[in-house]
C-alpha atoms as a PDB file:
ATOM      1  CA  UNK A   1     129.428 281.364 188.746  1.00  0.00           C
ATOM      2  CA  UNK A   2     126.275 279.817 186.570  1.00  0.00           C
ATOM      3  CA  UNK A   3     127.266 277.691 184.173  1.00  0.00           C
ATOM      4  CA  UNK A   4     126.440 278.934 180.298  1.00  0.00           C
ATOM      5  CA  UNK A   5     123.353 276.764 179.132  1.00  0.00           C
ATOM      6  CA  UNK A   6     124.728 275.486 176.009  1.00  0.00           C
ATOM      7  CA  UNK A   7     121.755 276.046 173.098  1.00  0.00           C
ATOM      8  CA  UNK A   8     121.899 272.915 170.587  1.00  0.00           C
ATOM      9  CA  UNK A   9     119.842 272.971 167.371  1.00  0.00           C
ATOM     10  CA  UNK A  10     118.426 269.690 166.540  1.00  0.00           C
ATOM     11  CA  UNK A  11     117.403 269.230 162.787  1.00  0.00           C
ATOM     12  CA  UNK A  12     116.035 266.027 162.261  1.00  0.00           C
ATOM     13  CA  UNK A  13     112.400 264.548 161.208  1.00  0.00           C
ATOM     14  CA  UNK A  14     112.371 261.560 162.854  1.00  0.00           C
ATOM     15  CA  UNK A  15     110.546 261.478 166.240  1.00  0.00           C
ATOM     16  CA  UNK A  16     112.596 258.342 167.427  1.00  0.00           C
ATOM     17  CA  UNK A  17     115.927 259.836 166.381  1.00  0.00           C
ATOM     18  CA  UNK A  18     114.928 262.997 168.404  1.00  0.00           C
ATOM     19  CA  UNK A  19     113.895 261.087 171.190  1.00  0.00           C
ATOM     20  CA  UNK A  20     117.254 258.946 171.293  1.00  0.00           C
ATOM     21  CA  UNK A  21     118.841 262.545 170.631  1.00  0.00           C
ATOM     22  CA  UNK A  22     117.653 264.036 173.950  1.00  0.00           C
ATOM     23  CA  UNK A  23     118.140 261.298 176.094  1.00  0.00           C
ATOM     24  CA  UNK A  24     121.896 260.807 175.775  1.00  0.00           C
ATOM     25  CA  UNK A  25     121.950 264.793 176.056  1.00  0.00           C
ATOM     26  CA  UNK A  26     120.393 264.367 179.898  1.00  0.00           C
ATOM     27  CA  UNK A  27     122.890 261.980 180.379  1.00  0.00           C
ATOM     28  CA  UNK A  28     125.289 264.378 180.260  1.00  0.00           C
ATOM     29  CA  UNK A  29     126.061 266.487 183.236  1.00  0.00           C
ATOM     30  CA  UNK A  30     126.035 270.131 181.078  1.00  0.00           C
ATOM     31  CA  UNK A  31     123.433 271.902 180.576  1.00  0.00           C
ATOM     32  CA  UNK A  32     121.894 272.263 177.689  1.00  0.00           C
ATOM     33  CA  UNK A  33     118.688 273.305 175.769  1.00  0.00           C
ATOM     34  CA  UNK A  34     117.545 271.646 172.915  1.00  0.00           C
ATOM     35  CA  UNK A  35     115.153 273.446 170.388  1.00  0.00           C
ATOM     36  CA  UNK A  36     114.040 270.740 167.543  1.00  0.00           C
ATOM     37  CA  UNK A  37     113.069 271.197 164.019  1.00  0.00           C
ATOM     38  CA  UNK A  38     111.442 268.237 161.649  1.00  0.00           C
ATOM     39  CA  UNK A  39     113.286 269.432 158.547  1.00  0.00           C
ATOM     40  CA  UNK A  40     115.371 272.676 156.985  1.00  0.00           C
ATOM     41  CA  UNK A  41     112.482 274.958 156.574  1.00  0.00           C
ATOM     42  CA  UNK A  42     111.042 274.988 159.815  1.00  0.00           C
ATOM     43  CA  UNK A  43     115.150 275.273 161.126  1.00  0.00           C
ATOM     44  CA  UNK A  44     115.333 277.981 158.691  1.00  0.00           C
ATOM     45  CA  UNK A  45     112.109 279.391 159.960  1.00  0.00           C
ATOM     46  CA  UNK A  46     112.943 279.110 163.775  1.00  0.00           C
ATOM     47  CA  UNK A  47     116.453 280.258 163.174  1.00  0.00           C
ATOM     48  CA  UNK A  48     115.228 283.208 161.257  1.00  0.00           C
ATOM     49  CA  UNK A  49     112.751 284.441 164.165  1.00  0.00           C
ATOM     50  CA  UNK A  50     115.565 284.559 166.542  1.00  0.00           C
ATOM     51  CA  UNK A  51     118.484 285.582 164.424  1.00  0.00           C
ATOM     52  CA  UNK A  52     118.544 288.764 166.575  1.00  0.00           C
ATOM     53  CA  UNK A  53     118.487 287.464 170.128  1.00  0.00           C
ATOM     54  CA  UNK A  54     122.011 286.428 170.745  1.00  0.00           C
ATOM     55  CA  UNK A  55     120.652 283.791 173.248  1.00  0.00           C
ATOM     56  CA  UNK A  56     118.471 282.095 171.386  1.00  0.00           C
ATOM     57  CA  UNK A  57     120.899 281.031 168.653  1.00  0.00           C
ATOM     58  CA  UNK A  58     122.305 278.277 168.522  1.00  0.00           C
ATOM     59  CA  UNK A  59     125.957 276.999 169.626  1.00  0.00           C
ATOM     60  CA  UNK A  60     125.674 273.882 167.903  1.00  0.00           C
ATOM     61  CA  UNK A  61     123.373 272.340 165.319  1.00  0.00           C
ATOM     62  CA  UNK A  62     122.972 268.849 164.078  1.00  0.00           C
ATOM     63  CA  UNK A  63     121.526 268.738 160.799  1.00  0.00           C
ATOM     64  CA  UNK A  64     120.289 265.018 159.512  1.00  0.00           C
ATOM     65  CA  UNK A  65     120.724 264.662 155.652  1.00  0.00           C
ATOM     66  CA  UNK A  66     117.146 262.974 154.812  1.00  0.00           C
ATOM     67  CA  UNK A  67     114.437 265.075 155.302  1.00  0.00           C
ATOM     68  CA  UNK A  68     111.127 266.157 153.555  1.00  0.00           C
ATOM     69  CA  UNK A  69     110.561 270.063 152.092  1.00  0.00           C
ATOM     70  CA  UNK A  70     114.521 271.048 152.724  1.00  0.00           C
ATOM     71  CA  UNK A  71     117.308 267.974 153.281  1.00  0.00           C
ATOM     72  CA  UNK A  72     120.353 268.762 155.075  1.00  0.00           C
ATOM     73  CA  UNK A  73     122.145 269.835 152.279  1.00  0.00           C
ATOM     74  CA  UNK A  74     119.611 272.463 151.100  1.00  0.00           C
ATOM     75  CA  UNK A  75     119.863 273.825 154.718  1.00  0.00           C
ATOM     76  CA  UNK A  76     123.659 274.244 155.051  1.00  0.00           C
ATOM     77  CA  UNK A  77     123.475 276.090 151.307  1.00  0.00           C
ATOM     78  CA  UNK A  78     120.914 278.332 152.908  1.00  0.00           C
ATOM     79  CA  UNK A  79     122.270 278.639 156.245  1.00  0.00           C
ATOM     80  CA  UNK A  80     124.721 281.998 155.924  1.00  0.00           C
ATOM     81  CA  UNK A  81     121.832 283.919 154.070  1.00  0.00           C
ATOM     82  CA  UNK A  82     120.482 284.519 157.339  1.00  0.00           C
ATOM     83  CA  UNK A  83     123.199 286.904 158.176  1.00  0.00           C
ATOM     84  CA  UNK A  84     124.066 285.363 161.772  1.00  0.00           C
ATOM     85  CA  UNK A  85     127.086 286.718 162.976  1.00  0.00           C
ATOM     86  CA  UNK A  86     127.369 284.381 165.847  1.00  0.00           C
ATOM     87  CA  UNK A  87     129.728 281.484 165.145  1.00  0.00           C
ATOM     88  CA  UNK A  88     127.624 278.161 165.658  1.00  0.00           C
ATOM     89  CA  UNK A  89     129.152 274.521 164.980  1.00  0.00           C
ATOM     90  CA  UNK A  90     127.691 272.502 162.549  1.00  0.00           C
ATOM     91  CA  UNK A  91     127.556 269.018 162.623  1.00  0.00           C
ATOM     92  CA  UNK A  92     126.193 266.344 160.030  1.00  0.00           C
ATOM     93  CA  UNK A  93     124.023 263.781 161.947  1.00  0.00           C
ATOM     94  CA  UNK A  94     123.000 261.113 160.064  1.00  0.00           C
ATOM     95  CA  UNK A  95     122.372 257.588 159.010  1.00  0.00           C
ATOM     96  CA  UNK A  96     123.982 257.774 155.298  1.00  0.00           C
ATOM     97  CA  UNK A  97     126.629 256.599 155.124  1.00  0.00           C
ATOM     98  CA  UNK A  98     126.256 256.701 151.381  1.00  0.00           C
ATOM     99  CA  UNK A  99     129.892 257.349 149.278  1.00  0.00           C
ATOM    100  CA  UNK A 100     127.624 260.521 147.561  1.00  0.00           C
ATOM    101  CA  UNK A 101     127.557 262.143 151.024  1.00  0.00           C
ATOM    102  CA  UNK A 102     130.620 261.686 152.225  1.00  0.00           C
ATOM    103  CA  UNK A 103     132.411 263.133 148.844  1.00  0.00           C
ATOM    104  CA  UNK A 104     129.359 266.067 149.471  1.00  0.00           C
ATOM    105  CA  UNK A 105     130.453 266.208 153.040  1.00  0.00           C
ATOM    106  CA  UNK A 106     134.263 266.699 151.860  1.00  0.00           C
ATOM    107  CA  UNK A 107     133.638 269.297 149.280  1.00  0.00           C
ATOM    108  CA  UNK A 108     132.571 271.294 152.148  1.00  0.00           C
ATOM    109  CA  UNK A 109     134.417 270.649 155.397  1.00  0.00           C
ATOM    110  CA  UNK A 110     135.103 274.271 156.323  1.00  0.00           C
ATOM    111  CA  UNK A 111     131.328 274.894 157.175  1.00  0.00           C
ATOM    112  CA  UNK A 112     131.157 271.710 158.750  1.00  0.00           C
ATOM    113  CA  UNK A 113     132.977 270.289 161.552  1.00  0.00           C
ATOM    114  CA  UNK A 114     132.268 266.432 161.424  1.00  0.00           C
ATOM    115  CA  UNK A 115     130.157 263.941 159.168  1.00  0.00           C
ATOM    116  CA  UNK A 116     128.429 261.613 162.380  1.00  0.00           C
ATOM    117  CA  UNK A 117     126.398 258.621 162.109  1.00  0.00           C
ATOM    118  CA  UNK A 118     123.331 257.860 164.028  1.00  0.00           C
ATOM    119  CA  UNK A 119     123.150 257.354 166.887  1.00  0.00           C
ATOM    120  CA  UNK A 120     125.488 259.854 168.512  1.00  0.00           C
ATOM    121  CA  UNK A 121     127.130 258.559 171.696  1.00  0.00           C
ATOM    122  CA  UNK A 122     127.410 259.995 174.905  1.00  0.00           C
ATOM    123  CA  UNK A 123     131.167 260.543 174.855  1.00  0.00           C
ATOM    124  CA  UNK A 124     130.756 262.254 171.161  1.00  0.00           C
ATOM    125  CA  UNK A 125     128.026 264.854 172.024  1.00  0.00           C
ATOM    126  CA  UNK A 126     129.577 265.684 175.521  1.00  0.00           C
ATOM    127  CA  UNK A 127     133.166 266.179 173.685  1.00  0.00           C
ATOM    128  CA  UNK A 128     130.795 268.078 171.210  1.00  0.00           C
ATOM    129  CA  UNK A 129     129.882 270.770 173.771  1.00  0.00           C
ATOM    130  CA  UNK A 130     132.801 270.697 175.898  1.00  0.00           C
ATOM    131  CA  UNK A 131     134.337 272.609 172.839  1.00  0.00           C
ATOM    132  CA  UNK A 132     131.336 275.206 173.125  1.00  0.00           C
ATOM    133  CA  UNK A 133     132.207 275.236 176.861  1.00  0.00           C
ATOM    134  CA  UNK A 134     136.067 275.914 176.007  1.00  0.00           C
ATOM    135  CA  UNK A 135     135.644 278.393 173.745  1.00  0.00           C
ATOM    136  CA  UNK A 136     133.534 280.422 176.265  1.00  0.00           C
END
């Protein structure tokens, strides 16, 4: 039996952060494909253009806080206007670790499922999508 290709939504603007992002992902021996966005339009955007092709959505998304046109937070407010029916974990992945965005982050723990700072490690993510894998 294939294993399921777990699809990973990467929201985050900084080309370095990506780039760290996606190699501790290929260290990992699970597949996975990783679409990237630079902020929470083009997410939106993306997300939006593939809202009906179940594949193409995203099982998990990690959504940095700091980011130009929509932050983070803008994009988790806008998030369940899209309709998607398709359960997807949402992480925060970020380098605040500002006392604003953690009280933020508590207000609204039942969207999210963890407040992470940068960089993720290897152990995190692959725990990260062995519950995608689980829940299969």
């Amino acid at each position: 039996m294939m294993e399921k290709v777990i699809q990973i939504l990467l929201i985050e603007d900084d080309l370095i952060n990506r780039f760290i992002f996606r190699k501790i992902a290929a260290q990992i021996n699970i597949p996975t494909h990783i679409v990237e966005c630079y902020n929470g339009q083009s997410a939106m955007d993306y997300l939006n253009s593939c809202k009906d092709v179940q594949e193409k959505i995203p099982d998990i998304l990690f959504v940095d806080l700091n980011m130009p046109l929509m932050n983070g937070w803008e994009f988790i407010a806008e998030l369940p206007k899209l309709g998607i029916s398709k359960p997807i974990l949402q992480y925060i992945l970020t380098s605040s670790i500002s006392p604003d965005d953690m009280d933020r982050y508590d207000s609204i723990i039942p969207k999210l499922e963890e407040y992470l700072v940068k960089p993720i490690s290897k152990q995190k993510l692959a725990s990260i999508i062995d519950l995608v894998n689980f829940s299969l």
